[in-house]
N, C-alpha and C. Protein backbone atom coordinates (compact mmCIF):
# COMPACT_ATOMS: atom_id res chain seq x y z
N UNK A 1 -27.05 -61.70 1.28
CA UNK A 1 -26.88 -60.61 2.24
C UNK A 1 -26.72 -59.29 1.48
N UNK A 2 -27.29 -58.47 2.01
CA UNK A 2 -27.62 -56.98 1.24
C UNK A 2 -26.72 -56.11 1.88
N UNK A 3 -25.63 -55.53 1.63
CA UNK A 3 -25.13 -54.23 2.25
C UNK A 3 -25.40 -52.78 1.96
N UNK A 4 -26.13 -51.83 2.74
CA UNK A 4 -26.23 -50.82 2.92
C UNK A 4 -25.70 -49.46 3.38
N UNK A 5 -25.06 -48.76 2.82
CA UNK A 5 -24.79 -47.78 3.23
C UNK A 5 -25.77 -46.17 3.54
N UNK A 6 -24.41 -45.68 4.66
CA UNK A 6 -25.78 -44.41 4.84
C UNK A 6 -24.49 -43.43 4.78
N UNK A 7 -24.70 -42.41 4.34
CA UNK A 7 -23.96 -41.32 3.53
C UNK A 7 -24.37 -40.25 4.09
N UNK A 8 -23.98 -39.87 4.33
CA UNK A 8 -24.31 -37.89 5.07
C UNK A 8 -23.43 -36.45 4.36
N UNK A 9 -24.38 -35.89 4.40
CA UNK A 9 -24.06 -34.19 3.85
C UNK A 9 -24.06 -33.75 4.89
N UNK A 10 -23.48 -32.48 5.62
CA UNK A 10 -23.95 -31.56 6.53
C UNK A 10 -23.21 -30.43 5.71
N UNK A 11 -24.62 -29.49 5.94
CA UNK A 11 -24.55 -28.14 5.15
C UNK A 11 -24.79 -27.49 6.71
N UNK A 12 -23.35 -26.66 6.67
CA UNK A 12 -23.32 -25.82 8.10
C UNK A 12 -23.06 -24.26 7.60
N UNK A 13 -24.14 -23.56 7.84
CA UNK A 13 -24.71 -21.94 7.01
C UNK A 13 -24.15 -21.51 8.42
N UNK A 14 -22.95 -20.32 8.34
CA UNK A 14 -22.19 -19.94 9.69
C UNK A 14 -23.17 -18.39 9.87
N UNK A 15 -23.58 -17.88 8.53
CA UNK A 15 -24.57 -16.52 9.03
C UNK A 15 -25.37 -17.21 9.84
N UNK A 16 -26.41 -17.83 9.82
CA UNK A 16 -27.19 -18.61 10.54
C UNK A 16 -26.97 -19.05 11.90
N UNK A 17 -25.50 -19.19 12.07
CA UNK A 17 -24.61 -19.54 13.48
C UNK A 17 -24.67 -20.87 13.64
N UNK A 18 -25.80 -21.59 14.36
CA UNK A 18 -25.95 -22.79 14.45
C UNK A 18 -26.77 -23.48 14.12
N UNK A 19 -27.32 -23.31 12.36
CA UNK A 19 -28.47 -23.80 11.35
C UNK A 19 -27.19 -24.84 11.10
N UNK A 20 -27.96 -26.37 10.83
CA UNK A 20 -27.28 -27.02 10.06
C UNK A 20 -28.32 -28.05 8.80
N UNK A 21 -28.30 -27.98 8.14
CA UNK A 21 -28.87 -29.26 7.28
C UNK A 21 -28.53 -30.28 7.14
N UNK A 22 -28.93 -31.05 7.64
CA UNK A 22 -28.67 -32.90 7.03
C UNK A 22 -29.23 -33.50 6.14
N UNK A 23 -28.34 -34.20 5.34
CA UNK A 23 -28.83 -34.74 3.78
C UNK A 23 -28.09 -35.86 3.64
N UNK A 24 -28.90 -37.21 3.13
CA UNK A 24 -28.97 -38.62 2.72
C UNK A 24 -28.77 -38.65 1.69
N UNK A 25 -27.69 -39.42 1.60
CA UNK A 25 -27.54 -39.60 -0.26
C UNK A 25 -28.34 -41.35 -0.52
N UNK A 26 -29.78 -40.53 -1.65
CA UNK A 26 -30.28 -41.75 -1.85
C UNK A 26 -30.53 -42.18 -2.95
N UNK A 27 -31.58 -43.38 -4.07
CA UNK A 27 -31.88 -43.43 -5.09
C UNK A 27 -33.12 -42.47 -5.25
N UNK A 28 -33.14 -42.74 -6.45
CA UNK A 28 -34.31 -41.76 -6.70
C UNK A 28 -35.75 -42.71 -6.09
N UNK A 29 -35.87 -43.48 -5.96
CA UNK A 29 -36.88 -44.21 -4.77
C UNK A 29 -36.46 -44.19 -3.60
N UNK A 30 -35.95 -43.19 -3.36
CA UNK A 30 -35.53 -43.13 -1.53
C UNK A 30 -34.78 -44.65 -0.67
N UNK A 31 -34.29 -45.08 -1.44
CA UNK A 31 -33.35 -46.53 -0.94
C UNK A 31 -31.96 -45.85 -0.89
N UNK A 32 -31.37 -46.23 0.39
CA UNK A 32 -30.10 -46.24 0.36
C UNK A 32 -29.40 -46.72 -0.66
N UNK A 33 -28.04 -46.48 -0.55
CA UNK A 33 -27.38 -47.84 -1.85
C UNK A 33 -27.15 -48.82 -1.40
N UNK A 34 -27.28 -49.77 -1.86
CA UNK A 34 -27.58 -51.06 -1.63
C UNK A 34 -26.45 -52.04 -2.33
N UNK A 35 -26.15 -52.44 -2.16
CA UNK A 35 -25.11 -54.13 -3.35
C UNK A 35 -25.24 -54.97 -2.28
N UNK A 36 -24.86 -56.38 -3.23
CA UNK A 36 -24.81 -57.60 -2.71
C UNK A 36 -23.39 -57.89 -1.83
N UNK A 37 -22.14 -56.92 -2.27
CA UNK A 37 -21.04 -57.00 -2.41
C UNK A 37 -20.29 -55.83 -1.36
N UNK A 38 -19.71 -55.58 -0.64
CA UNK A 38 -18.84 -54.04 -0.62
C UNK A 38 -17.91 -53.98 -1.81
N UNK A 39 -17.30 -55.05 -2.28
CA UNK A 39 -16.62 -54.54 -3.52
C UNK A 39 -17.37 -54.06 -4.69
N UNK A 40 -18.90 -54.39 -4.73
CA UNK A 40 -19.70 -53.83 -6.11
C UNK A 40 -19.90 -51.96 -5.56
N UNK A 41 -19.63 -51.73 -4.15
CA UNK A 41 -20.05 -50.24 -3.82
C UNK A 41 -18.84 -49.31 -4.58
N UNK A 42 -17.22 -50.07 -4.84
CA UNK A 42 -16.20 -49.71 -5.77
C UNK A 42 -16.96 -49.45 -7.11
N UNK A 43 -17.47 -50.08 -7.72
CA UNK A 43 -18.17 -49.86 -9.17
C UNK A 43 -18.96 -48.74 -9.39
N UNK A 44 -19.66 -48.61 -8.29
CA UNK A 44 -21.22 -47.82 -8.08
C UNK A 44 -20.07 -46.37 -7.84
N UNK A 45 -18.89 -46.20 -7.31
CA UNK A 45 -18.64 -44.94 -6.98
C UNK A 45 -17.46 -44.82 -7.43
N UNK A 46 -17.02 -45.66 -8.32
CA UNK A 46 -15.81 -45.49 -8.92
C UNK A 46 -14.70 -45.68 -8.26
N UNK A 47 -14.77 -46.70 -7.28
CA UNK A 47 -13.92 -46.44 -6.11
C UNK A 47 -13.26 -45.84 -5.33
N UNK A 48 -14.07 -44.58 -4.76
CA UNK A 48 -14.21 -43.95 -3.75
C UNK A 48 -14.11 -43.82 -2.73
N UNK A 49 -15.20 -45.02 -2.37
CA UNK A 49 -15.80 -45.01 -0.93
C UNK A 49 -15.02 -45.48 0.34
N UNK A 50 -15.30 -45.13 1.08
CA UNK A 50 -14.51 -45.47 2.43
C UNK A 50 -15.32 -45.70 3.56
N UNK A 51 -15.29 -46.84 3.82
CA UNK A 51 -16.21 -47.86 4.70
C UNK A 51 -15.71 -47.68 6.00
N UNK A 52 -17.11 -47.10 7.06
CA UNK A 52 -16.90 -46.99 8.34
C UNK A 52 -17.52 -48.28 9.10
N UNK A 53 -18.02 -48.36 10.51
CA UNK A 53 -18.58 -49.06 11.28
C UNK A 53 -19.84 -49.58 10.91
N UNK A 54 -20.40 -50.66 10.89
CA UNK A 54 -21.67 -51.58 10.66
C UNK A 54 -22.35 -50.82 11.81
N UNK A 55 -23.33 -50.20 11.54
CA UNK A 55 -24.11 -49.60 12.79
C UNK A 55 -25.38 -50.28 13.50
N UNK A 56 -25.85 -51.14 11.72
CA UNK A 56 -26.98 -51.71 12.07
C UNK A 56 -27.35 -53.19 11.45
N UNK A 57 -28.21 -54.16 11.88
CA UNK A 57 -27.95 -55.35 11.35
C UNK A 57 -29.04 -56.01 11.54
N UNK A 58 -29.64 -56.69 10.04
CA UNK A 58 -30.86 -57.59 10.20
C UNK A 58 -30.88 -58.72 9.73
N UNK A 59 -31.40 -59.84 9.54
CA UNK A 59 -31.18 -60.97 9.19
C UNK A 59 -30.43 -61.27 7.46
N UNK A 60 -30.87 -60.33 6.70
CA UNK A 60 -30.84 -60.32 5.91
C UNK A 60 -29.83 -58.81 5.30
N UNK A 61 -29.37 -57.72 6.48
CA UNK A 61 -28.87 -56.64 5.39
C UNK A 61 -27.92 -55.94 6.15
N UNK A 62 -26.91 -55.55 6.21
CA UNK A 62 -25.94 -55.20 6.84
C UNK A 62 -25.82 -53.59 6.82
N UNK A 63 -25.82 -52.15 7.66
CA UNK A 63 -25.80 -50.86 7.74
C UNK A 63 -24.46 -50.14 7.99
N UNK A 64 -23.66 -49.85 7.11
CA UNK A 64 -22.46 -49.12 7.22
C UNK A 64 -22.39 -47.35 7.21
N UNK A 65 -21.69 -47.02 7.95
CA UNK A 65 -21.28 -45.55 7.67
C UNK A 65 -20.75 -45.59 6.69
N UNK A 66 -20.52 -44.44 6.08
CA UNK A 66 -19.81 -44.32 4.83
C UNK A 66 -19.61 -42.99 4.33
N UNK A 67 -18.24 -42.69 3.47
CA UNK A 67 -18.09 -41.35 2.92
C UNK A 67 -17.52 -41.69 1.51
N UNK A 68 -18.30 -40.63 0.88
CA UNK A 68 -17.39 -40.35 -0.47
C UNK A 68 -17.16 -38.97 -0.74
N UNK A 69 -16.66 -38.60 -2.04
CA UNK A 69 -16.19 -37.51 -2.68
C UNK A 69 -17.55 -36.85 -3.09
N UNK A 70 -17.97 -35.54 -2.13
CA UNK A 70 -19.11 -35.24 -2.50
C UNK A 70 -19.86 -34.88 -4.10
N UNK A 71 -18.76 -34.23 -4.87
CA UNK A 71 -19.04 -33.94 -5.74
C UNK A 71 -19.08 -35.15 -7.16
N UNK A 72 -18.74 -36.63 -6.67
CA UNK A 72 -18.61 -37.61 -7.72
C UNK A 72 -19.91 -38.85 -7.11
N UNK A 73 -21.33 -38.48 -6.94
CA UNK A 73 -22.27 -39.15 -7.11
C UNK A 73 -22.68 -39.99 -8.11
N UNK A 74 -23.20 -41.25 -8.27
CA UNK A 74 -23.50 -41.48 -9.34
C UNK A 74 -25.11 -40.67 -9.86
N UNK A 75 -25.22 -41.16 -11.16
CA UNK A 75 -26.36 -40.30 -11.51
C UNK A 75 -27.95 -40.90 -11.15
N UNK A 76 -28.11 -41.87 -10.43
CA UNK A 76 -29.57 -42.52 -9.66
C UNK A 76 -29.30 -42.25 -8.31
N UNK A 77 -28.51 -41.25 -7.97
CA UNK A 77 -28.69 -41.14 -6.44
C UNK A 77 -28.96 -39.44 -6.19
N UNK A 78 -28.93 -38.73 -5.22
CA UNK A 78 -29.29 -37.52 -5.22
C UNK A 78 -28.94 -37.38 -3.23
N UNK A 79 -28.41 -36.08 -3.01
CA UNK A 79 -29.02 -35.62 -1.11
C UNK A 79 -29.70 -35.16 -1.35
N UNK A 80 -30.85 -35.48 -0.25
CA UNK A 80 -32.06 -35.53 0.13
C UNK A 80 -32.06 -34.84 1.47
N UNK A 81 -32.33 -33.75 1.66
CA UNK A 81 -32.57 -33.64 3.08
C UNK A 81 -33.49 -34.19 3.85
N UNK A 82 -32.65 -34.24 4.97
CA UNK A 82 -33.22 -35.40 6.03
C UNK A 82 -35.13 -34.76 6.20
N UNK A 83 -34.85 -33.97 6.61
CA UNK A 83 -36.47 -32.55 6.72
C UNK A 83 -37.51 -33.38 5.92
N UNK A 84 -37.04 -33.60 4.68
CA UNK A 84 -38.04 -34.03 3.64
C UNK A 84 -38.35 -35.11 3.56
N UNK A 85 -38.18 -36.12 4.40
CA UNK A 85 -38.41 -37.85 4.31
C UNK A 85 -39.07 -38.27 5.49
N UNK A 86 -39.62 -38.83 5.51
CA UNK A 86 -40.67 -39.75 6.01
C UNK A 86 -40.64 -40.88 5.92
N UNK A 87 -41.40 -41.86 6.91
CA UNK A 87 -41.32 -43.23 6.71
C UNK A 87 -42.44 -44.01 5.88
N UNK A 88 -43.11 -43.20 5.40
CA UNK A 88 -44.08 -43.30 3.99
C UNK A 88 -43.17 -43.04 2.89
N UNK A 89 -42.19 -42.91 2.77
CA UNK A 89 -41.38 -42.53 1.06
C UNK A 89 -40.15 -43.21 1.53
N UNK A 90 -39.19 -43.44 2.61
CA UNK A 90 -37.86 -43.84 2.34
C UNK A 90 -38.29 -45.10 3.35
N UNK A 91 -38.14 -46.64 2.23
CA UNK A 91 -37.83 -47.73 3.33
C UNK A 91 -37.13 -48.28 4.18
N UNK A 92 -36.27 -47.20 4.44
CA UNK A 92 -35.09 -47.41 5.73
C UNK A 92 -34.94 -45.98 6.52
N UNK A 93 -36.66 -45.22 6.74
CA UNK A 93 -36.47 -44.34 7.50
C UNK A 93 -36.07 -44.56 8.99
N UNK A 94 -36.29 -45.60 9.39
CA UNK A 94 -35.64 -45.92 10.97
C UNK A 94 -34.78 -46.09 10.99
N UNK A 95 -34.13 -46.62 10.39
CA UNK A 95 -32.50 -47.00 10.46
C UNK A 95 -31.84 -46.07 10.15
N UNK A 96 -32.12 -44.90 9.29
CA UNK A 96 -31.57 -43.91 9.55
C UNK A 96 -31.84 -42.70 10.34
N UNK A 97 -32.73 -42.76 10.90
CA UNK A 97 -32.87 -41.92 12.12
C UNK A 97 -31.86 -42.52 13.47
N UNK A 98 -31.90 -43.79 13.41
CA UNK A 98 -31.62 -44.35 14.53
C UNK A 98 -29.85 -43.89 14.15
N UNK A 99 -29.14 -44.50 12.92
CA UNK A 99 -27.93 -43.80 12.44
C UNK A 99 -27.52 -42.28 12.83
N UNK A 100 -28.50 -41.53 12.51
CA UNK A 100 -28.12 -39.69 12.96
C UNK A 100 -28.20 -39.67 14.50
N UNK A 101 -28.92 -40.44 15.30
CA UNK A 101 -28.81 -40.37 16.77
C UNK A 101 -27.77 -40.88 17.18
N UNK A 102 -26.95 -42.13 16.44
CA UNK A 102 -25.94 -42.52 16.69
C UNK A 102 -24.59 -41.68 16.29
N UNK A 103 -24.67 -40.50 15.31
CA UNK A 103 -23.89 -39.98 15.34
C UNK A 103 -23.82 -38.52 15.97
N UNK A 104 -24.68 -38.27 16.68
CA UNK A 104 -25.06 -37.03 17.23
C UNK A 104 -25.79 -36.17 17.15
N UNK A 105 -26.60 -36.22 15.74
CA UNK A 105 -27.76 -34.92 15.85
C UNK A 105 -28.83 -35.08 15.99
N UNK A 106 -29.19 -33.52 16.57
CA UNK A 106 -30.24 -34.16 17.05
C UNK A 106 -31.75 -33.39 15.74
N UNK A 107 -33.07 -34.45 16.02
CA UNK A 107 -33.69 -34.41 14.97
C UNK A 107 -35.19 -34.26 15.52
């Protein structure tokens, strides 16, 4: 069983008023982070992370909310704004669309 997390940035520009950016923290192949484990996601972030609600679920891979300390990424991951991905480059572009609808924005 594969656990997945989905990670969110929101960059809220107040000159702008109500511009916001949304950004995925992913690998540099556009994969979420991934472990076999939630305790291996401690390793991957130095133990950080703080595990929200399973949002999504397939036979094989489990979809968590999730937050960390923005500024302590590891170094194979990167935000990505949402704008820039497609379901030709990130293999879990539905599931995270379907994730940002579940948390409110709209896209």
């Amino acid at each position: 069983m594969n656990h997945k997390l989905l990670i969110v940035k929101l960059d809220f520009k107040p000159e702008l008023k109500r511009h916001q950016v949304l950004s995925i923290l992913l690998s540099k192949d556009h994969l979420l982070p991934t472990a076999k484990s939630l305790t291996k996601f401690h390793e991957i972030f130095n133990n950080q992370p703080k595990f929200g609600k399973i949002f999504f679920e397939t036979p094989d891979s489990k979809y968590y909310f999730a937050i960390i300390t923005p500024n302590k990424i590891p170094k194979n991951y990167s935000y990505i704004k949402f704008s820039n991905l497609s379901e030709n480059s990130t293999p879990d572009y539905k599931i995270i669309l379907k994730a940002i609808k579940i948390l409110g924005y709209e896209v």
